[in-house]
C-alpha atoms as a PDB file:
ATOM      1  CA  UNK A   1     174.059-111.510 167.803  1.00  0.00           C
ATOM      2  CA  UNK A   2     172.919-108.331 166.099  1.00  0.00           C
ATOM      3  CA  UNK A   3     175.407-108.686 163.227  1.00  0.00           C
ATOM      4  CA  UNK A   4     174.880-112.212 162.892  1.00  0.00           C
ATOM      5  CA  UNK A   5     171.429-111.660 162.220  1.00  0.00           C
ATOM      6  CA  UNK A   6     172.319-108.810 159.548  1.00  0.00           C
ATOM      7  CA  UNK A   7     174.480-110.748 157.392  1.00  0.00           C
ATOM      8  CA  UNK A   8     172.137-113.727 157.663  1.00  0.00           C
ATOM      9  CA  UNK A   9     169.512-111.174 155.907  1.00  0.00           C
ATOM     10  CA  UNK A  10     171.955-109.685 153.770  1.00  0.00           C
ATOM     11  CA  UNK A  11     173.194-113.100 152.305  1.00  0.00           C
ATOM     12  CA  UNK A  12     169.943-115.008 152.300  1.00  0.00           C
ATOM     13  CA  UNK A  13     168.283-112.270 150.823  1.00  0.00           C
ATOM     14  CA  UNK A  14     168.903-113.685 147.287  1.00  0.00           C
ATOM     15  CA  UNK A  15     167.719-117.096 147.981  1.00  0.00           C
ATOM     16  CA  UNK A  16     164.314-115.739 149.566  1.00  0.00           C
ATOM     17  CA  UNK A  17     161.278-116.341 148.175  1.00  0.00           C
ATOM     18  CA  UNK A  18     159.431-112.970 146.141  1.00  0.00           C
ATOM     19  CA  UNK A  19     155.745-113.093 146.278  1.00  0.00           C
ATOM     20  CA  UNK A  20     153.122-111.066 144.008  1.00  0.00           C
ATOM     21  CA  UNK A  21     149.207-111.650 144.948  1.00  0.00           C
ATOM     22  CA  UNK A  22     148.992-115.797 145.590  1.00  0.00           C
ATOM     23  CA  UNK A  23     152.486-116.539 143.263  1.00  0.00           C
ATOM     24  CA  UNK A  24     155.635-117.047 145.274  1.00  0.00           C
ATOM     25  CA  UNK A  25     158.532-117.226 143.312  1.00  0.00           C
ATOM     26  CA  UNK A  26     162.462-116.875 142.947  1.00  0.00           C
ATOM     27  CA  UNK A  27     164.243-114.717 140.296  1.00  0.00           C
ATOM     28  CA  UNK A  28     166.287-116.336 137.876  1.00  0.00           C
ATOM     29  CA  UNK A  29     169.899-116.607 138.528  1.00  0.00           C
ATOM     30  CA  UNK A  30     172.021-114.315 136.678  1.00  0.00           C
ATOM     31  CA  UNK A  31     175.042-112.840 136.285  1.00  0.00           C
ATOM     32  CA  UNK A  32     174.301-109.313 137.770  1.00  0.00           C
ATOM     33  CA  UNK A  33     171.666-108.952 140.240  1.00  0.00           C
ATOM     34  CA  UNK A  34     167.907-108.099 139.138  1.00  0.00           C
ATOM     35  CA  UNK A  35     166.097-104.846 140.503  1.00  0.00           C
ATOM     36  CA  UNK A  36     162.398-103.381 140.139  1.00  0.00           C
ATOM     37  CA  UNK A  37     162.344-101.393 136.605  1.00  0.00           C
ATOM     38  CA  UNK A  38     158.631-100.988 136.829  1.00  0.00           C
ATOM     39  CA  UNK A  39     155.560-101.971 138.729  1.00  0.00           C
ATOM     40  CA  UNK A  40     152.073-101.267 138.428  1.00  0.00           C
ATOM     41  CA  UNK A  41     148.064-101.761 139.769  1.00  0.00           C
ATOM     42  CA  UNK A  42     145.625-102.266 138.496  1.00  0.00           C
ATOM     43  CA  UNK A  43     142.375-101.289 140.277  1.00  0.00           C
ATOM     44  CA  UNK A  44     138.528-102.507 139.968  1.00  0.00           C
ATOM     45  CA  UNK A  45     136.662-105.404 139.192  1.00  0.00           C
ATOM     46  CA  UNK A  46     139.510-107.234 137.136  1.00  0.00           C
ATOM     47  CA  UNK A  47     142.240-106.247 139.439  1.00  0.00           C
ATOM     48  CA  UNK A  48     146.097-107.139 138.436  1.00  0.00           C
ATOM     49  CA  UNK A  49     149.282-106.647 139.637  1.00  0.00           C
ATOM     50  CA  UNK A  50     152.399-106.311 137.312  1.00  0.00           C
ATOM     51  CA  UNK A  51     156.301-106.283 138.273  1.00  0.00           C
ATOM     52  CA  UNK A  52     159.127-105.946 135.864  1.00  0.00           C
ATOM     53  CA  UNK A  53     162.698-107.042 137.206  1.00  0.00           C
ATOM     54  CA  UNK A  54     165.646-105.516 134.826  1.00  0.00           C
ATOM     55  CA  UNK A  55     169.547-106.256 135.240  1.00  0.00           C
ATOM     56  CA  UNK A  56     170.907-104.087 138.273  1.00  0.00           C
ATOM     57  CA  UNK A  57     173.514-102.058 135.492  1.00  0.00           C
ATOM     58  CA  UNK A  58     170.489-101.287 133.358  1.00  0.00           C
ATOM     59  CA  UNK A  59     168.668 -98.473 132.518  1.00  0.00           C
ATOM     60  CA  UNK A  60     164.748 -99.156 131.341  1.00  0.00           C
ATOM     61  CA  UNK A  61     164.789 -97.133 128.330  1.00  0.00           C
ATOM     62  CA  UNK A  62     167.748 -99.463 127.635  1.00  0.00           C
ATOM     63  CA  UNK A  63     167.238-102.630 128.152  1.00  0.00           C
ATOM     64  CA  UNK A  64     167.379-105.644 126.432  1.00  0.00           C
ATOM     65  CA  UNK A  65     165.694-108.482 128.515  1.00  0.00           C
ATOM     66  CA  UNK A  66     163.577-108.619 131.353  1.00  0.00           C
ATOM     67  CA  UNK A  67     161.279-111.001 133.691  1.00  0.00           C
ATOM     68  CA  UNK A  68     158.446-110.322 134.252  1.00  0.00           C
ATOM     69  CA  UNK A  69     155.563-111.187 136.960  1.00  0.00           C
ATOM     70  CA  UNK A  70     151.897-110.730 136.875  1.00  0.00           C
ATOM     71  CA  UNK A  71     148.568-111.937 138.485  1.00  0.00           C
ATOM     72  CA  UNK A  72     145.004-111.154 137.971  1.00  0.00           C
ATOM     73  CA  UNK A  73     141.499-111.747 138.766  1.00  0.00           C
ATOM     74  CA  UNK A  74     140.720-112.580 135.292  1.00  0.00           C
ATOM     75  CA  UNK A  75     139.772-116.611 135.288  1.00  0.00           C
ATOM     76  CA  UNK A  76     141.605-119.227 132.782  1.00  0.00           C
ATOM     77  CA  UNK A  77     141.228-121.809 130.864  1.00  0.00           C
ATOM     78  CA  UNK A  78     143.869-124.479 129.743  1.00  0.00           C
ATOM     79  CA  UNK A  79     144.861-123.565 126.373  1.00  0.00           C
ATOM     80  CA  UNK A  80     146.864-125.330 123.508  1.00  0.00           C
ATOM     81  CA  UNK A  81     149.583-123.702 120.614  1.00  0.00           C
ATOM     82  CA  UNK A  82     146.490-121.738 118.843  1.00  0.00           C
ATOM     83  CA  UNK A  83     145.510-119.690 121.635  1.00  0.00           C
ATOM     84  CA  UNK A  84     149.082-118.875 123.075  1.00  0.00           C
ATOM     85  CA  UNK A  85     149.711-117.519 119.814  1.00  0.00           C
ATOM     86  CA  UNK A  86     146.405-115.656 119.242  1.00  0.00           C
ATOM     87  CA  UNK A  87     146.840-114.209 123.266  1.00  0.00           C
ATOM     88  CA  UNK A  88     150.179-112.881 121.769  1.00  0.00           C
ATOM     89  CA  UNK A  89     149.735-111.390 118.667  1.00  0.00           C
ATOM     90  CA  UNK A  90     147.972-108.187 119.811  1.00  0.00           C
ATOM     91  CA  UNK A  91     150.612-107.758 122.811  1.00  0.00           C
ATOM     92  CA  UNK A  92     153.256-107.937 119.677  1.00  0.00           C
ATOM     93  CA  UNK A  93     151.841-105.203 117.416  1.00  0.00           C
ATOM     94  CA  UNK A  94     149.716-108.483 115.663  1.00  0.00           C
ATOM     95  CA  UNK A  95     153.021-109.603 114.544  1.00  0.00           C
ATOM     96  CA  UNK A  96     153.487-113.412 113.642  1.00  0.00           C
ATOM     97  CA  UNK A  97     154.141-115.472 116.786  1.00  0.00           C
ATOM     98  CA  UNK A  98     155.294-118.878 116.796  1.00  0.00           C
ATOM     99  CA  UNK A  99     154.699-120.563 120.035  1.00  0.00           C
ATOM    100  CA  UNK A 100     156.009-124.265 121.198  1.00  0.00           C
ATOM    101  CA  UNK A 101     154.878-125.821 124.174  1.00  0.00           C
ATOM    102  CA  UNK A 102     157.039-127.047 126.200  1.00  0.00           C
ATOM    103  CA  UNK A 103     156.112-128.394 129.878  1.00  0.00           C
ATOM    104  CA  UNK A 104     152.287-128.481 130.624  1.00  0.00           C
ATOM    105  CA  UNK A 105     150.625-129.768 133.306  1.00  0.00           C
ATOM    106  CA  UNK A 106     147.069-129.866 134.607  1.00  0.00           C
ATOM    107  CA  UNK A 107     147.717-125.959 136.389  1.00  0.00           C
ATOM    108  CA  UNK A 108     150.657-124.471 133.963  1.00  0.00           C
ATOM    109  CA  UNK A 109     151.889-124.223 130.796  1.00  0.00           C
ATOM    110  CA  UNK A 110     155.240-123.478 129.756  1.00  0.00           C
ATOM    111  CA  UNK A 111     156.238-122.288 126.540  1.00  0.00           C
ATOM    112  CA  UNK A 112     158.667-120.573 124.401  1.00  0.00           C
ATOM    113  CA  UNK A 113     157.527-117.723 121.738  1.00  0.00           C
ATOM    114  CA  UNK A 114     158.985-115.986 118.876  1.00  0.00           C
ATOM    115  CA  UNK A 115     157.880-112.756 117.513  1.00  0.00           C
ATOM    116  CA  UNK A 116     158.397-113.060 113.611  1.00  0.00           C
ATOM    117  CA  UNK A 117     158.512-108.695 112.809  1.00  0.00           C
ATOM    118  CA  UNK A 118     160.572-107.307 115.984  1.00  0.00           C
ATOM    119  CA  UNK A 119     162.466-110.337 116.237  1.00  0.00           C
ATOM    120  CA  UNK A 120     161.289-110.562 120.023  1.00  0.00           C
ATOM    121  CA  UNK A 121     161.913-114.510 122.150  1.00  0.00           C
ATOM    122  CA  UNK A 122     160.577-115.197 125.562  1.00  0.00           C
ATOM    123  CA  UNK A 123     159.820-117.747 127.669  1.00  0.00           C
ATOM    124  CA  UNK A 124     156.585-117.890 129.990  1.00  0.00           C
ATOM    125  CA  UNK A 125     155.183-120.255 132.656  1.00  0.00           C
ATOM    126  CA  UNK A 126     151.104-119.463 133.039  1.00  0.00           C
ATOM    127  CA  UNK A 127     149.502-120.654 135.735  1.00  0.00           C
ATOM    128  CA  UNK A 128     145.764-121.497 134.800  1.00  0.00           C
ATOM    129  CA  UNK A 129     142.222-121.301 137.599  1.00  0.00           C
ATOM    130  CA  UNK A 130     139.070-120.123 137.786  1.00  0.00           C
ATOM    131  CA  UNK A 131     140.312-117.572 139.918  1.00  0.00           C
ATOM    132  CA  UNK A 132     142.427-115.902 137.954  1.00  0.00           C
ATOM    133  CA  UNK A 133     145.938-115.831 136.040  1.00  0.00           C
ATOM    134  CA  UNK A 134     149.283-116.005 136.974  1.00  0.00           C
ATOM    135  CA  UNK A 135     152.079-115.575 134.633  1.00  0.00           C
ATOM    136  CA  UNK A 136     156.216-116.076 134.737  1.00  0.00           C
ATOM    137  CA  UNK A 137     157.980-113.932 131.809  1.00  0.00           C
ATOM    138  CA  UNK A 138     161.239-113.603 130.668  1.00  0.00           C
ATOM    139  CA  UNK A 139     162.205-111.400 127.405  1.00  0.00           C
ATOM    140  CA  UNK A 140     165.039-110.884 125.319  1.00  0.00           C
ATOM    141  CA  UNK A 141     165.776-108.954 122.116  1.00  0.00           C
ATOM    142  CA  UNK A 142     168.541-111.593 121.509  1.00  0.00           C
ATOM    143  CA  UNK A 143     168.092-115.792 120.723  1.00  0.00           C
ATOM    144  CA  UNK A 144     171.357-115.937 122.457  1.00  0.00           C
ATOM    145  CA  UNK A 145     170.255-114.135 125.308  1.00  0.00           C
ATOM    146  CA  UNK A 146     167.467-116.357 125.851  1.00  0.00           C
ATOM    147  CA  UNK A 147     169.468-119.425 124.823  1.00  0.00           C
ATOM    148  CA  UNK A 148     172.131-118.405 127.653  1.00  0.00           C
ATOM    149  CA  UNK A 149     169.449-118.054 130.430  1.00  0.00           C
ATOM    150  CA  UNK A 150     167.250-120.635 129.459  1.00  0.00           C
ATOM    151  CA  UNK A 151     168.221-123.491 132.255  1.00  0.00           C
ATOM    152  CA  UNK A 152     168.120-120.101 135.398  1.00  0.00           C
ATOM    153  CA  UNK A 153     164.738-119.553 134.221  1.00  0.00           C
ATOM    154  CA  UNK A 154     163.101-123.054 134.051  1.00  0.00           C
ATOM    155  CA  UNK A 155     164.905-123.279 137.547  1.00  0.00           C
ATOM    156  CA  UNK A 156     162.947-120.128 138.737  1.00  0.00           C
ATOM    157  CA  UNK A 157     159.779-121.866 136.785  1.00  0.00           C
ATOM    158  CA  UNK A 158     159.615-125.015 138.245  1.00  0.00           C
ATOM    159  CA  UNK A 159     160.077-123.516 141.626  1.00  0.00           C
ATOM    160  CA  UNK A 160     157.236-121.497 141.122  1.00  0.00           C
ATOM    161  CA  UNK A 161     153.655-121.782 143.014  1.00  0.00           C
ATOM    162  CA  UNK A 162     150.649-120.937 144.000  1.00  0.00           C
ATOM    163  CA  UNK A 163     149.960-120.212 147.532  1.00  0.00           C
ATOM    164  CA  UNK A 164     146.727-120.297 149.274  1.00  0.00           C
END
């Protein structure tokens, strides 16, 4: 019974469910496995937590895509094209971002960015309260490598939620 129970963890353990502060979530299917390249705290009255997932066979002074997780305390608003783009800038050495919307509902946003001067894509799903932020990122230094992972992530997305 003991072993049954072992490989049960050890084969599920893909499908299971990650969680970071109230966002439960799935990693994107890929074709190596994802591991913890970095995670951090933040401490005090605008508390955060951040985790970065990097392909198993990668170094992280090497790579060239990751996804991303992070929640804080900070409250939201919904915002539109403008602001995405205006949020990004300073995160992106104020380089140009174009930003396009493309699923938004009345507690998310997905969108897709470009930065213009590193040539940097991503894709991000931000969930929006009073309470705070919650954000879904994925980022590659390649438009193919984005354009390649693009239907794993919205999977992982959509599956995403809030949990109370």
């Amino acid at each position: 019974m003991r072993y049954i129970i072992l490989a049960a963890c050890l084969f599920g353990s893909g499908l299971m469910a990650e969680r970071l502060g109230n966002l439960e979530y799935t990693l994107p299917e890929a074709s190596q496995p994802w591991k913890v390249g970095n995670a951090f705290e933040g401490q005090g009255e605008r508390s955060s937590k951040t985790v970065i997932y990097i392909p198993e066979n990668t170094l992280p002074e090497n790579m060239e895509e990751f996804f991303g997780v992070h929640v804080n305390s900070l409250p939201s608003e919904v915002v539109d094209k403008a602001a995405l783009e205006k949020q990004l800038q300073p995160l992106l050495a104020n380089a140009e971002v174009e930003v396009n919307i493309i699923e938004k509902d009345e507690n998310s946003i997905t969108y897709v960015w470009k930065s213009h001067r590193d040539v940097v894509f991503g894709l991000t799903r931000a969930f929006i309260s009073k309470e705070g932020t919650a954000l879904l990122s994925y980022e590659a230094e390649k438009q193919e490598t984005l354009e390649a992972r693009m239907e794993a992530i919205l999977k992982a997305f959509r599956e995403a939620h809030i949990v109370d």
